[in-house]
Structure formats: C-alpha cells, structure tokens
C-alpha atoms as a PDB file:
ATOM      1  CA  UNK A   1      14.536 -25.038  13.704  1.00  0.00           C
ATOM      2  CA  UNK A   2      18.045 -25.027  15.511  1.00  0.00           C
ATOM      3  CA  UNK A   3      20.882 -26.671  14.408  1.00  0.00           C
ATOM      4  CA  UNK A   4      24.881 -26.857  14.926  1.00  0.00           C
ATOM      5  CA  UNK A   5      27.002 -27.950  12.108  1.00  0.00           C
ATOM      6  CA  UNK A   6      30.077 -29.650  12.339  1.00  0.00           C
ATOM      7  CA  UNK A   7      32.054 -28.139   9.653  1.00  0.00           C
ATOM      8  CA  UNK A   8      32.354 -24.857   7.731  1.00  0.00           C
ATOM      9  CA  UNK A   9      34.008 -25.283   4.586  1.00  0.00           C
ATOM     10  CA  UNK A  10      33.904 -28.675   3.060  1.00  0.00           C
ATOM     11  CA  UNK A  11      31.215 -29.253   0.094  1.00  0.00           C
ATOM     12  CA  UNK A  12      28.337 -30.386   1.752  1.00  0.00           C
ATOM     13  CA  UNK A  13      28.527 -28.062   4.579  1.00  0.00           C
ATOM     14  CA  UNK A  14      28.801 -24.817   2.477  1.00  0.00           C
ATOM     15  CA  UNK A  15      25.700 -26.832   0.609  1.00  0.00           C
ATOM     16  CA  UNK A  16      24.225 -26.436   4.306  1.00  0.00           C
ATOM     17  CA  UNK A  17      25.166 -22.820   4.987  1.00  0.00           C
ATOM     18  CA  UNK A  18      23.441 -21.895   1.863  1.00  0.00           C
ATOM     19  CA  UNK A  19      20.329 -24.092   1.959  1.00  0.00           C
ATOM     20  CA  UNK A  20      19.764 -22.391   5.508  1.00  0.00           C
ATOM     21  CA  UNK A  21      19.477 -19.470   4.588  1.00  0.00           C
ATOM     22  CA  UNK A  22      17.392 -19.806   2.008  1.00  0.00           C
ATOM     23  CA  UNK A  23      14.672 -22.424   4.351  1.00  0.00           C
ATOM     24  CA  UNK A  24      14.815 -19.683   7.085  1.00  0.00           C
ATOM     25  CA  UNK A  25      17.010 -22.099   9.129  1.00  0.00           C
ATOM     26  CA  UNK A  26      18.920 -21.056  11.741  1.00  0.00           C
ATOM     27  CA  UNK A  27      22.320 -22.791  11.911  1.00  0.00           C
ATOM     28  CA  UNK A  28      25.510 -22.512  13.347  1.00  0.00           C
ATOM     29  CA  UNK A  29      28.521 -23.546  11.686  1.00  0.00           C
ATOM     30  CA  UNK A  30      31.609 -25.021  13.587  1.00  0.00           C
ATOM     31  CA  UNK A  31      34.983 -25.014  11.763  1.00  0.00           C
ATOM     32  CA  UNK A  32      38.169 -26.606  12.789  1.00  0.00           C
ATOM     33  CA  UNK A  33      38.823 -23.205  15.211  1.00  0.00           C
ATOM     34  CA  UNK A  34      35.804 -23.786  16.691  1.00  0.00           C
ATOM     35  CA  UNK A  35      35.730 -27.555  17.177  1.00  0.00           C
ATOM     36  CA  UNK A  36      38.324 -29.852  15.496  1.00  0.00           C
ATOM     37  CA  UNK A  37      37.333 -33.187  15.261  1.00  0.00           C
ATOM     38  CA  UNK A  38      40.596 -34.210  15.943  1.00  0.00           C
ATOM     39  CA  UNK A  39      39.649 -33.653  19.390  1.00  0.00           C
ATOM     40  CA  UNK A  40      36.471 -35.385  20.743  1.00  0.00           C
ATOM     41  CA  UNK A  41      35.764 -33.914  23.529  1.00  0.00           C
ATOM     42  CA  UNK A  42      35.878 -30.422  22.498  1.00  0.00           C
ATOM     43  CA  UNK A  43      33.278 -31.174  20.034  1.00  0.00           C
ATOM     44  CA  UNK A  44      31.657 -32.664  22.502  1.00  0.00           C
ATOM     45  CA  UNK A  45      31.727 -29.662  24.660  1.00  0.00           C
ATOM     46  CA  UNK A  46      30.513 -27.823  21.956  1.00  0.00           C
ATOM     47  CA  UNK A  47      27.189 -29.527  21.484  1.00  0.00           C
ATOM     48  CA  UNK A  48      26.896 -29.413  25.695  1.00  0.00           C
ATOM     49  CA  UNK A  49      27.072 -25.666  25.436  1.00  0.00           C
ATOM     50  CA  UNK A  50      24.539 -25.405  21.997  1.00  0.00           C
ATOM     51  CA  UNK A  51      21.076 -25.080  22.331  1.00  0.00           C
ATOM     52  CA  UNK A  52      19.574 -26.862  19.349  1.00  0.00           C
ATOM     53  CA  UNK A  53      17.220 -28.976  17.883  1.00  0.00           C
ATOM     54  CA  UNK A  54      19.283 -31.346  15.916  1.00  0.00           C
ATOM     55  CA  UNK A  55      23.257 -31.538  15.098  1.00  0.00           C
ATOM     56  CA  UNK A  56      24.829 -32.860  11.956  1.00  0.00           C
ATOM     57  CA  UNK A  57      28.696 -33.526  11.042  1.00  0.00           C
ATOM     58  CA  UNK A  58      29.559 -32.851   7.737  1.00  0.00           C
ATOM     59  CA  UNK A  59      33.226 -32.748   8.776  1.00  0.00           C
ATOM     60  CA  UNK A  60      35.590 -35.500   8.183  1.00  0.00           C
ATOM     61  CA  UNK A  61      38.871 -36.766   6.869  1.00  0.00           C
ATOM     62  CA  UNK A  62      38.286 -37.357   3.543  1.00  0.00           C
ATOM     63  CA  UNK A  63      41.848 -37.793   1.721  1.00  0.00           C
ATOM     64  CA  UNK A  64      41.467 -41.677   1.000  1.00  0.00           C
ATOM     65  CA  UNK A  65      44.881 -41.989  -0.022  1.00  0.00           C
ATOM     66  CA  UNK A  66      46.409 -39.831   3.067  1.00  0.00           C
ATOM     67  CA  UNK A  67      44.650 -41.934   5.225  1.00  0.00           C
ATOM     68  CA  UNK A  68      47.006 -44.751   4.788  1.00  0.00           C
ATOM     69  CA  UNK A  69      49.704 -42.938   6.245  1.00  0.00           C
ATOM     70  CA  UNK A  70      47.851 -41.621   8.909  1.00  0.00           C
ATOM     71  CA  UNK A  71      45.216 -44.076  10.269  1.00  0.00           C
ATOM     72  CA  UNK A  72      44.918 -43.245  13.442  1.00  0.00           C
ATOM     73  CA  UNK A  73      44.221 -39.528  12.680  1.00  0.00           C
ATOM     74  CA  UNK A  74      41.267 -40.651  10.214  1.00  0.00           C
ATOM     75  CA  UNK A  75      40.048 -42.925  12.716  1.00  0.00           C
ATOM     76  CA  UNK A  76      40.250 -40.335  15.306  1.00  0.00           C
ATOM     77  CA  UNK A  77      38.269 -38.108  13.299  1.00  0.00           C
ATOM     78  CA  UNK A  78      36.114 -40.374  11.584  1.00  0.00           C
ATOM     79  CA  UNK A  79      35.794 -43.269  13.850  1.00  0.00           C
ATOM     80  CA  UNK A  80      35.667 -41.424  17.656  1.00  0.00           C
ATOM     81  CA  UNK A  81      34.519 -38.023  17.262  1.00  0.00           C
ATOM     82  CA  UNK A  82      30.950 -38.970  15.760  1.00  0.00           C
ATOM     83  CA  UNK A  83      30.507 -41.854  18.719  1.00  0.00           C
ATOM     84  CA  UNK A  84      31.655 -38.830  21.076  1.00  0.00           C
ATOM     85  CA  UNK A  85      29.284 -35.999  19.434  1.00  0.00           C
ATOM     86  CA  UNK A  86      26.434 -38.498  19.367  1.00  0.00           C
ATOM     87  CA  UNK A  87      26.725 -39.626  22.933  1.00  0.00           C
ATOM     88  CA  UNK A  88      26.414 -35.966  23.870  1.00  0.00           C
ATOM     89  CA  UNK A  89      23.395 -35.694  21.138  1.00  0.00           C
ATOM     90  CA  UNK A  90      22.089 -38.480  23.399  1.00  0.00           C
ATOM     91  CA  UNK A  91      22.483 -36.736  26.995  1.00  0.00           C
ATOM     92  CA  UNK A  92      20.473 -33.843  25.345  1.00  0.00           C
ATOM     93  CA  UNK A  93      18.056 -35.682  23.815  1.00  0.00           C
ATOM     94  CA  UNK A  94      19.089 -34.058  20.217  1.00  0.00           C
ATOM     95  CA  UNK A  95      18.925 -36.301  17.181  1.00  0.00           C
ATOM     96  CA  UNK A  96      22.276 -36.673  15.443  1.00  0.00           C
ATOM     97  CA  UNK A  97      22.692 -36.359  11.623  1.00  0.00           C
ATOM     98  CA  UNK A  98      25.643 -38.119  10.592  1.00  0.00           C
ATOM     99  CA  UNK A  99      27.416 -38.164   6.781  1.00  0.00           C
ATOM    100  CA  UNK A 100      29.152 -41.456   5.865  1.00  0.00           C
ATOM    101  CA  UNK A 101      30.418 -42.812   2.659  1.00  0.00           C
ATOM    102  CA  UNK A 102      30.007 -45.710   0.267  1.00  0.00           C
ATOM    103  CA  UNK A 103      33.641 -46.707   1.233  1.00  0.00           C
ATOM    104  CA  UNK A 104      32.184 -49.018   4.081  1.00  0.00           C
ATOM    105  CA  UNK A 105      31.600 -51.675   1.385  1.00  0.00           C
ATOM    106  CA  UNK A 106      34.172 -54.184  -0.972  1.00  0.00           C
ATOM    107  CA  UNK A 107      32.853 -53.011  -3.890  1.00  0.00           C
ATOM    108  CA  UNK A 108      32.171 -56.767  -5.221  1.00  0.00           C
ATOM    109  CA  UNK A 109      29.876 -56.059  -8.479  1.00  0.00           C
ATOM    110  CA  UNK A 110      26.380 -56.887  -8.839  1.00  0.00           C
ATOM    111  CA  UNK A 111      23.403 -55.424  -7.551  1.00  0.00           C
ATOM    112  CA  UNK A 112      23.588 -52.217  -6.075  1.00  0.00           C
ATOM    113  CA  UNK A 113      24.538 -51.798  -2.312  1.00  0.00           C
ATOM    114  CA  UNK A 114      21.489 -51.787   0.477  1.00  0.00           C
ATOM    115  CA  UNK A 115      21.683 -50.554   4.091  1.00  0.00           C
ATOM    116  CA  UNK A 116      21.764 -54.083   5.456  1.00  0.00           C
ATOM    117  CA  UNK A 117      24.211 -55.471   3.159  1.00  0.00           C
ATOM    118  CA  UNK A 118      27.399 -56.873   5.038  1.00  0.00           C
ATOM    119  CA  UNK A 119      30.017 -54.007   5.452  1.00  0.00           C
ATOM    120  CA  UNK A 120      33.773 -54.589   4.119  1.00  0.00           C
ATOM    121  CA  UNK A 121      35.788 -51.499   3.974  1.00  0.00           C
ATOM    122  CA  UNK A 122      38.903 -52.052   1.487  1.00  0.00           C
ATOM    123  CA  UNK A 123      41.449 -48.953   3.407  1.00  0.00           C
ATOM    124  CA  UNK A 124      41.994 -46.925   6.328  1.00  0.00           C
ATOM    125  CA  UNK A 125      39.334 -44.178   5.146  1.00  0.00           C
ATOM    126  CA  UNK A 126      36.571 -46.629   4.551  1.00  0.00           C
ATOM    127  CA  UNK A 127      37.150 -48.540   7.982  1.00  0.00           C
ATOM    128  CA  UNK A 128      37.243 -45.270  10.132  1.00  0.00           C
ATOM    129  CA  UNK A 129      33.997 -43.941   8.825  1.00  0.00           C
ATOM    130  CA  UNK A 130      32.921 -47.888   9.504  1.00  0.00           C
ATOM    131  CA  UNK A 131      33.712 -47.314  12.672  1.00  0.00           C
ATOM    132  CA  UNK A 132      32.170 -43.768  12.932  1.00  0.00           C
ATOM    133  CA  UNK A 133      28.816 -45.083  11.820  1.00  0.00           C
ATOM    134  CA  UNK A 134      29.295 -48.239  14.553  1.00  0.00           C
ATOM    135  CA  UNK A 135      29.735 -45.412  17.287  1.00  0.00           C
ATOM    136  CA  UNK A 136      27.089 -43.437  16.314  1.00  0.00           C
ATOM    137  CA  UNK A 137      24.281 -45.814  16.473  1.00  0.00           C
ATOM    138  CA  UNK A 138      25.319 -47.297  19.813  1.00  0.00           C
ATOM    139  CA  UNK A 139      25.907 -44.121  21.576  1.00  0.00           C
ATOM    140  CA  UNK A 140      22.755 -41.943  20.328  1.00  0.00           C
ATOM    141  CA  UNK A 141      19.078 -43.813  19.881  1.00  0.00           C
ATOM    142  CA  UNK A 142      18.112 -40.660  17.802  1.00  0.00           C
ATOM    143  CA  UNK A 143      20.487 -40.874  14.972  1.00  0.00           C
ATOM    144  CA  UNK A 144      20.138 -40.963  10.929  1.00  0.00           C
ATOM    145  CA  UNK A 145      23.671 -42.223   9.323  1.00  0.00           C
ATOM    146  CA  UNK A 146      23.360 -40.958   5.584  1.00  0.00           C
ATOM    147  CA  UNK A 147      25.968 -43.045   3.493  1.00  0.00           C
ATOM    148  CA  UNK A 148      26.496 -41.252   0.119  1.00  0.00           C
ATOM    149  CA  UNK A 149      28.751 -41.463  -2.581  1.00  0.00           C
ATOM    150  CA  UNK A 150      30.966 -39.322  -5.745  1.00  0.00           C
ATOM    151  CA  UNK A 151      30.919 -35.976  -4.229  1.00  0.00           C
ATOM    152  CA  UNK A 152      30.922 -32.557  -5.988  1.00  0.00           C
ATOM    153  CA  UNK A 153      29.768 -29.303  -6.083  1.00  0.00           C
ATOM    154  CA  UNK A 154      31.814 -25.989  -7.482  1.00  0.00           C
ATOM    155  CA  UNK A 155      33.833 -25.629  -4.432  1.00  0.00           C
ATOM    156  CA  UNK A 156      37.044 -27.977  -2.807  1.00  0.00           C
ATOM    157  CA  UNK A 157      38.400 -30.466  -4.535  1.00  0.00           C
ATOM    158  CA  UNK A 158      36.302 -32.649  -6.431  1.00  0.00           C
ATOM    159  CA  UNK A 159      36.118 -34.854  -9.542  1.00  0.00           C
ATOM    160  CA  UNK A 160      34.378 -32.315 -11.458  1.00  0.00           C
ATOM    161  CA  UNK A 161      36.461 -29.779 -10.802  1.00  0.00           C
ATOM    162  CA  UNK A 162      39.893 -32.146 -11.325  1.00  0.00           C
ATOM    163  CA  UNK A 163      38.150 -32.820 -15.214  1.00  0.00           C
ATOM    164  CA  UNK A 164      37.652 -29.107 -15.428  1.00  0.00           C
ATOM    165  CA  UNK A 165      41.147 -28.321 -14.735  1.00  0.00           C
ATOM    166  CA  UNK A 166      42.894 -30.800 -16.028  1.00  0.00           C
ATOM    167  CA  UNK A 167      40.988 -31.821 -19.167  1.00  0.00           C
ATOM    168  CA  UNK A 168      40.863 -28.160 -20.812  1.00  0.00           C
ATOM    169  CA  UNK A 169      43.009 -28.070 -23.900  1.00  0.00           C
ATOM    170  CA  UNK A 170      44.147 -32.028 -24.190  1.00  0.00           C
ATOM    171  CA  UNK A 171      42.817 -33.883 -26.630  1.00  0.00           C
ATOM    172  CA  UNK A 172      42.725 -36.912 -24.741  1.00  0.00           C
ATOM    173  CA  UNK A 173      41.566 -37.795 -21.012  1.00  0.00           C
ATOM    174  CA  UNK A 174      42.308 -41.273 -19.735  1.00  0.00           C
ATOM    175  CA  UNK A 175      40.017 -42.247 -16.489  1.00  0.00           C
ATOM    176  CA  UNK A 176      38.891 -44.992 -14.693  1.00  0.00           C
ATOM    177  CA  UNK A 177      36.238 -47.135 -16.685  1.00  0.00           C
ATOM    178  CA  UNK A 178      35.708 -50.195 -14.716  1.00  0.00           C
ATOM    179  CA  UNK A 179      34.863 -48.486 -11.284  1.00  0.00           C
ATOM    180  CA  UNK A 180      30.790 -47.701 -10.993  1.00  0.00           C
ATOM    181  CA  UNK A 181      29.047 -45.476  -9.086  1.00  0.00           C
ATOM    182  CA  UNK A 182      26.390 -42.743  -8.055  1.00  0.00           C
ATOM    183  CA  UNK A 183      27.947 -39.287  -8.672  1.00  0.00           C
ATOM    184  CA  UNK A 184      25.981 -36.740  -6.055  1.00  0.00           C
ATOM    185  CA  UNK A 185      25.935 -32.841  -5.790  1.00  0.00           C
ATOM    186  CA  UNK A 186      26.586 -31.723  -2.658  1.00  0.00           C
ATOM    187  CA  UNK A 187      23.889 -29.325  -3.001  1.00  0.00           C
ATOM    188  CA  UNK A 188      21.452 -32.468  -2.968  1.00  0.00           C
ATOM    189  CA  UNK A 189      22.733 -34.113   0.057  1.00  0.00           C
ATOM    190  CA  UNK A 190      22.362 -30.577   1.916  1.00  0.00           C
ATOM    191  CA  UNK A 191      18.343 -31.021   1.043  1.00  0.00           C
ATOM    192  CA  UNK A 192      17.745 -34.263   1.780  1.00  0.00           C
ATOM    193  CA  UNK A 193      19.524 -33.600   5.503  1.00  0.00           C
ATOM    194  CA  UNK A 194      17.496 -30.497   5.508  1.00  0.00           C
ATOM    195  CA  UNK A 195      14.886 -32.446   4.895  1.00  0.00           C
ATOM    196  CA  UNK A 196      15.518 -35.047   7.505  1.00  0.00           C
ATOM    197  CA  UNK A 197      16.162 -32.536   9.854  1.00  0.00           C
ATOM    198  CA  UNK A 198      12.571 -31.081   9.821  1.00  0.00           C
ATOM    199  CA  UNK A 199      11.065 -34.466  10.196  1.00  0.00           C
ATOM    200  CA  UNK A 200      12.835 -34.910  13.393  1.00  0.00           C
ATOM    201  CA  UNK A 201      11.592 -31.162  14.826  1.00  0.00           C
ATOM    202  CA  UNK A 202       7.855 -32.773  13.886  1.00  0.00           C
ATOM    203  CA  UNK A 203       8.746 -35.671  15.837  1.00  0.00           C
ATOM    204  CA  UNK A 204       8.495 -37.568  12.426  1.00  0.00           C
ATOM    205  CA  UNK A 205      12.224 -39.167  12.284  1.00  0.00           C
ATOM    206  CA  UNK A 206      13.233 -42.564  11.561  1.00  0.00           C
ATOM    207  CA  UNK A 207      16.188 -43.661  12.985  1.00  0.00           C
ATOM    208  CA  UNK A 208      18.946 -45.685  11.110  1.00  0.00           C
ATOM    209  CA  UNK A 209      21.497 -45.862   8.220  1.00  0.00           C
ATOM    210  CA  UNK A 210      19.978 -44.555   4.676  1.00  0.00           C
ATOM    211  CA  UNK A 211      21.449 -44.077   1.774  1.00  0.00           C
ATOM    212  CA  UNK A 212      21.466 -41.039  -0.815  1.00  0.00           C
ATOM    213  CA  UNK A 213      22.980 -40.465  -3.984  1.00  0.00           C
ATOM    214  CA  UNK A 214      22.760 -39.510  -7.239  1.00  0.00           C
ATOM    215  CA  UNK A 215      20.952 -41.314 -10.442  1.00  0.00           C
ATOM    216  CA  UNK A 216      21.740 -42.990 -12.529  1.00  0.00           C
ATOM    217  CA  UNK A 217      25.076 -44.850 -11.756  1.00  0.00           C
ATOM    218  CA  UNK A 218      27.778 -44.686 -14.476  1.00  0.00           C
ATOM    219  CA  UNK A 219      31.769 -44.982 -14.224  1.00  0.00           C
ATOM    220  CA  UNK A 220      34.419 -42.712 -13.965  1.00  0.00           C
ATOM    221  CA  UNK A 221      34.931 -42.508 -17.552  1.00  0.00           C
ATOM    222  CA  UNK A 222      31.220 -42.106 -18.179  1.00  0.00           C
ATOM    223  CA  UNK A 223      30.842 -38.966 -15.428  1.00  0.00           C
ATOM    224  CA  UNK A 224      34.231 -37.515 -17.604  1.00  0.00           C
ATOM    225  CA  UNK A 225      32.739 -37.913 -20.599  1.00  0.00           C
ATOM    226  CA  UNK A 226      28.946 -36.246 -19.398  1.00  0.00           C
ATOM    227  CA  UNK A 227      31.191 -33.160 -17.448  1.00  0.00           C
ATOM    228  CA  UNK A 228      33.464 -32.037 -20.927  1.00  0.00           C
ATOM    229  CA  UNK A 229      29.923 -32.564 -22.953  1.00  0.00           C
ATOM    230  CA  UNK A 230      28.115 -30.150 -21.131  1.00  0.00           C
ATOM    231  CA  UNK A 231      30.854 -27.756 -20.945  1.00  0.00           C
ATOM    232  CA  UNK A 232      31.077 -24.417 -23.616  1.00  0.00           C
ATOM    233  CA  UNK A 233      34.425 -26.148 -24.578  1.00  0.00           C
ATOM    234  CA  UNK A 234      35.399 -25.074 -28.527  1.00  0.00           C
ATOM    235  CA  UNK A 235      37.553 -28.225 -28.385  1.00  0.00           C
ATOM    236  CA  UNK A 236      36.900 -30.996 -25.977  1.00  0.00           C
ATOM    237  CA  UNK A 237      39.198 -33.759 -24.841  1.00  0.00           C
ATOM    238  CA  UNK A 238      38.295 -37.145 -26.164  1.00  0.00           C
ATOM    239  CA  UNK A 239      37.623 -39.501 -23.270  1.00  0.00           C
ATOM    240  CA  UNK A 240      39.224 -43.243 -23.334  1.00  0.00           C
ATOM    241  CA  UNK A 241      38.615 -45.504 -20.750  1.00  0.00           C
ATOM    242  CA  UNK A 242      41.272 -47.503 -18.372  1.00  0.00           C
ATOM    243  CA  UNK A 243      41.226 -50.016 -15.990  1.00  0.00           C
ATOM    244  CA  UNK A 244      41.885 -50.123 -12.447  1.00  0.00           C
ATOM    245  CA  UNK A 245      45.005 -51.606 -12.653  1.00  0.00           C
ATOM    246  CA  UNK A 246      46.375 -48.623 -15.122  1.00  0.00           C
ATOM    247  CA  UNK A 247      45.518 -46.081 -12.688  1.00  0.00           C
ATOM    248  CA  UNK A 248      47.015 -47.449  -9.319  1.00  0.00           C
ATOM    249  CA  UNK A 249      46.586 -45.439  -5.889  1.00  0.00           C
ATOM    250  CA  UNK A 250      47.819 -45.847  -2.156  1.00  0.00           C
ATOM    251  CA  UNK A 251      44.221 -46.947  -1.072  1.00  0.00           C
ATOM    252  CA  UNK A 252      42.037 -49.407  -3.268  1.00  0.00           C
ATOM    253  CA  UNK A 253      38.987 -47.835  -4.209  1.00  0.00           C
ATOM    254  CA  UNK A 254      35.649 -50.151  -4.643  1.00  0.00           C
ATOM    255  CA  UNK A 255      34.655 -51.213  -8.305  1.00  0.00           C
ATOM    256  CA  UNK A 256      31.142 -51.277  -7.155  1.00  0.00           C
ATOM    257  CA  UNK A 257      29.901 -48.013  -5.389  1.00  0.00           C
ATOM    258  CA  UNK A 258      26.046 -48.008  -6.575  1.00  0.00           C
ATOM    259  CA  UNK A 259      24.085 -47.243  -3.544  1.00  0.00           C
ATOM    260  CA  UNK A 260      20.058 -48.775  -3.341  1.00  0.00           C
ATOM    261  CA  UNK A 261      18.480 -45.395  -2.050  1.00  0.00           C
ATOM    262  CA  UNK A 262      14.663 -47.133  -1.631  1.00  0.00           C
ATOM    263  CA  UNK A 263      14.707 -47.136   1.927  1.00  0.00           C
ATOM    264  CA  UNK A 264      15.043 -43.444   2.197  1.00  0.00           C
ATOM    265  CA  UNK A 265      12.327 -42.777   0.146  1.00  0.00           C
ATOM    266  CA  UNK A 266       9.806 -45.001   1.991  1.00  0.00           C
ATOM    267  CA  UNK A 267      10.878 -43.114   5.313  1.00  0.00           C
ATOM    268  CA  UNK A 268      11.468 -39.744   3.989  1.00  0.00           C
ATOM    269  CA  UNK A 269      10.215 -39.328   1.102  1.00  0.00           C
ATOM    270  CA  UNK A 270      13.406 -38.117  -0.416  1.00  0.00           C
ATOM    271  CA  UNK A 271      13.776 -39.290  -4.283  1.00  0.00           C
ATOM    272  CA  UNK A 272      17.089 -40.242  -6.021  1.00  0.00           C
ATOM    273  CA  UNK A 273      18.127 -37.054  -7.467  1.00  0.00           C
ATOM    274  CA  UNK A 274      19.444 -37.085 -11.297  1.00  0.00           C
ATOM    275  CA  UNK A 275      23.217 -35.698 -10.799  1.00  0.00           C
ATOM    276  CA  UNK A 276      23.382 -34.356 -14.273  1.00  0.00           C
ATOM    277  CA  UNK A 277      20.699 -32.014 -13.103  1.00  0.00           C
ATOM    278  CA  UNK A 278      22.749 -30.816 -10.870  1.00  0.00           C
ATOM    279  CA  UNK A 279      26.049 -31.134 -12.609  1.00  0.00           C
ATOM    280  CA  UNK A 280      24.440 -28.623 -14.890  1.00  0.00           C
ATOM    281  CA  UNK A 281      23.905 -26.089 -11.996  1.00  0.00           C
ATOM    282  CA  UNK A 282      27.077 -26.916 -11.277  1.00  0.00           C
ATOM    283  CA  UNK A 283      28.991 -26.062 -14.485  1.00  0.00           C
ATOM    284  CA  UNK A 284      26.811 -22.774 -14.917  1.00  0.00           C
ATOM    285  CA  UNK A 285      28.314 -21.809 -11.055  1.00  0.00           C
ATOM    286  CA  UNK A 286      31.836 -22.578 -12.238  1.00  0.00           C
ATOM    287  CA  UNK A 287      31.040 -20.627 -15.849  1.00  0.00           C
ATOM    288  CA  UNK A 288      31.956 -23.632 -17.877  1.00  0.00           C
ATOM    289  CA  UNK A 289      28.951 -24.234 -19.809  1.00  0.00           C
ATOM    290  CA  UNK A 290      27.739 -22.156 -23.272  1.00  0.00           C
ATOM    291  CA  UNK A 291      25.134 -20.258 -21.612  1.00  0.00           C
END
C-alpha cells in the first residue's frame, strides 16, 4: 500500500511514520515545506502529482486558544484545505482519511457523543474543523472523517507531557475536574487509520464520520492523577480538583467530550483502546516510570 501524509511532525503523524515502517507501508510524509495547509491548492497539487492508494491529513491547527485570534487562518487550514485535498482525492479516485476532533460538539453532559448527534462547536478551533469535516464529505465520496479526542503521545505538546513537566517536585497540582473525556495515544489513532487504510486497498471501506478514542472516559483531574501514579516519582504531587470556572481560557472547552466509538467497531473492527495501556508505553518512552 501507497500513501501520502499530510504532516510530518505533529503526534499522530510521527505515530504514522513509525507504524509504517514497522507494517511494511510505504508512505510519504508532507511537512509544512512540502505542502502547507495554509495554502490549498498546493496541497492540492501535491496529491495531483502523488501516486497513491489512499491520503490522510494529520496536519492541522490545533492551538484552541490561538485560534481565537486568528480564525480565519484555522479555518483556512482546518476548514478549506481538507475540502480542497479531498476534491483532488476525488478526481483520482483515492479515498481520503481525514483526522477531526471532539471539539465539533457543545459538550452538554449526558450520554456520550455519537456520529449523528447534532454538531455545536463552542470556538473558532472547533467550528473550522466543523467545517473541514463538512468539506470533506461533499467534495470526496471515498472519505472516512475520524473524530478523536485528548491527544498524547511522548512527543509535542501534550497534556501528559504539561503534568510531567510541570507537576515534578510540587506537592500540589490543581486541574480541571468537571470537564470529561476520552484521553487517546496517538500511537492508537495511527493503527486504527492504518487499519482503515488497508480496508480501503481491499476495496473493504466504509465511508463516513467514526469516532476513536480512548477507554474509559475520566476528567482532567482523573487523567493527572493516573499520569503522576504511574510515574517512578519518590514524591508525587497531590492532585485537587477545580472547576471550569477556576481555570478560565480564551476558547471554552466542552464539559462533555466522551466519544460513542460503536460504530467503528461494527465497520472496522477497531476496539476502544484502554489509554492507560498506552499511557504506560508512553511514560516508559519518556523514562518516567520505575522500570
């Protein structure tokens, strides 16, 4: 199998890189020299000049509080691009792999979030990857949105790594509490697109929006508390839980991130991963566990 990668160096596409080589997967990565997403149509151009069997993007603007200054520049990258890359996926007959993010919802509590569920993004980051995941499935028929959710891995900036830094040699952490979600390893969402990927070289895919992330859901407080207690830490900072209000920020995050991930089971046969799993990995990468 072929593929081209849109991006190089954020989490889930070094996931990618490395999951290729070890599946025998030959991929080409495209970093911001190479295509910048800020500009459409060279990406565009790019996948018009690749010959593949599938593309994915797992480039994006991702600083949720930046993106309130600059909207247009998140939209541009979040919002246009994909609709452009997937309308050239389309001329080529290529199925397009697409990351998007749990930000597309309000975040009103309750049951966790399915695909169909109405969409309400709460900031400029969540409505431009809205609006990337509206372009994508009207411009390419082949397409698999993958929504997914709490990000990390033991590269860029994360939350694990923020604990990690931050938490080592205070006796006291104060985070989030009242904010729930699915923490997911990078490394995880790398297989399950792998996976997907395949499928569509068989002529097995299923088009649509999925969504994948990590088991079970907990809060920010609770995903502190798991990362110092798995840590080699002598002395480990004692983790009390805030609200919302005590911790404000430029863009409003959701209070209810937990993503239903059934659907992509029944069509792929990719499980719910457990994150502390891989938090563990994780932690043993970074050297911060007893081991």
């Amino acid at each position: 199998m072929r593929a081209l990668v849109f991006g190089s160096t954020g989490q889930v596409a070094r996931e990618l890189r490395r999951a290729a080589g070890e599946l025998g997967i030959e991929a080409s990565f495209l970093d911001r020299a190479a295509a910048d997403l800020a500009d459409p149509d060279a990406c565009a151009a790019a996948v018009r000049a690749a010959s593949v069997d599938v593309v994915l993007n797992a480039a994006a603007h991702t600083a949720v509080d930046r993106a309130e200054d600059e909207p247009e520049l998140a939209l541009r990258i979040n919002g246009t691009a994909p609709g452009v890359i997937a309308a050239a996926c389309a001329d080529k007959g290529v199925p397009f792999l697409h990351v998007s993010t749990d930000y597309v919802f309000d975040g009103t509590p309750g049951r966790p979030w399915r695909e169909d569920d109405p969409t309400g993004p709460l900031g400029a980051y969540g409505r431009s990857k809205l609006a990337g995941e509206q372009a994508v499935v009207a411009a390419c028929p082949d397409h698999v949105v993958l929504r997914t959710a709490w990000v990390f891995s033991a590269h860029g900036g994360n939350f694990v790594k923020t604990m990690l830094k931050v938490g080592k040699g205070r006796p006291e952490m104060r985070v989030v509490g009242d904010q729930h979600g699915c923490p997911t390893a990078a490394a995880d969402i790398a297989g399950a697109l792998w996976t997907i990927a395949a499928d569509w070289s068989r002529g097995r895919g299923r088009a649509g929006i999925f969504h994948y992330a990590g088991a079970p859901a907990v809060s920010w407080a609770d995903f502190a508390e798991a990362i110092f207690a798995r840590t080699g830490w002598a002395e480990r900072p004692a983790v009390t839980a805030i609200t919302t209000a005590d911790w404000p920020t430029k863009a409003a995050r959701p209070a209810n991130s937990v993503l239903d991930c059934s659907a992509i089971e029944a069509a792929y046969g990719i499980a719910q991963p457990d994150w502390r799993l891989a938090l563990d990995e994780v932690l043993e990468e970074l050297g911060e566990t007893s081991a």
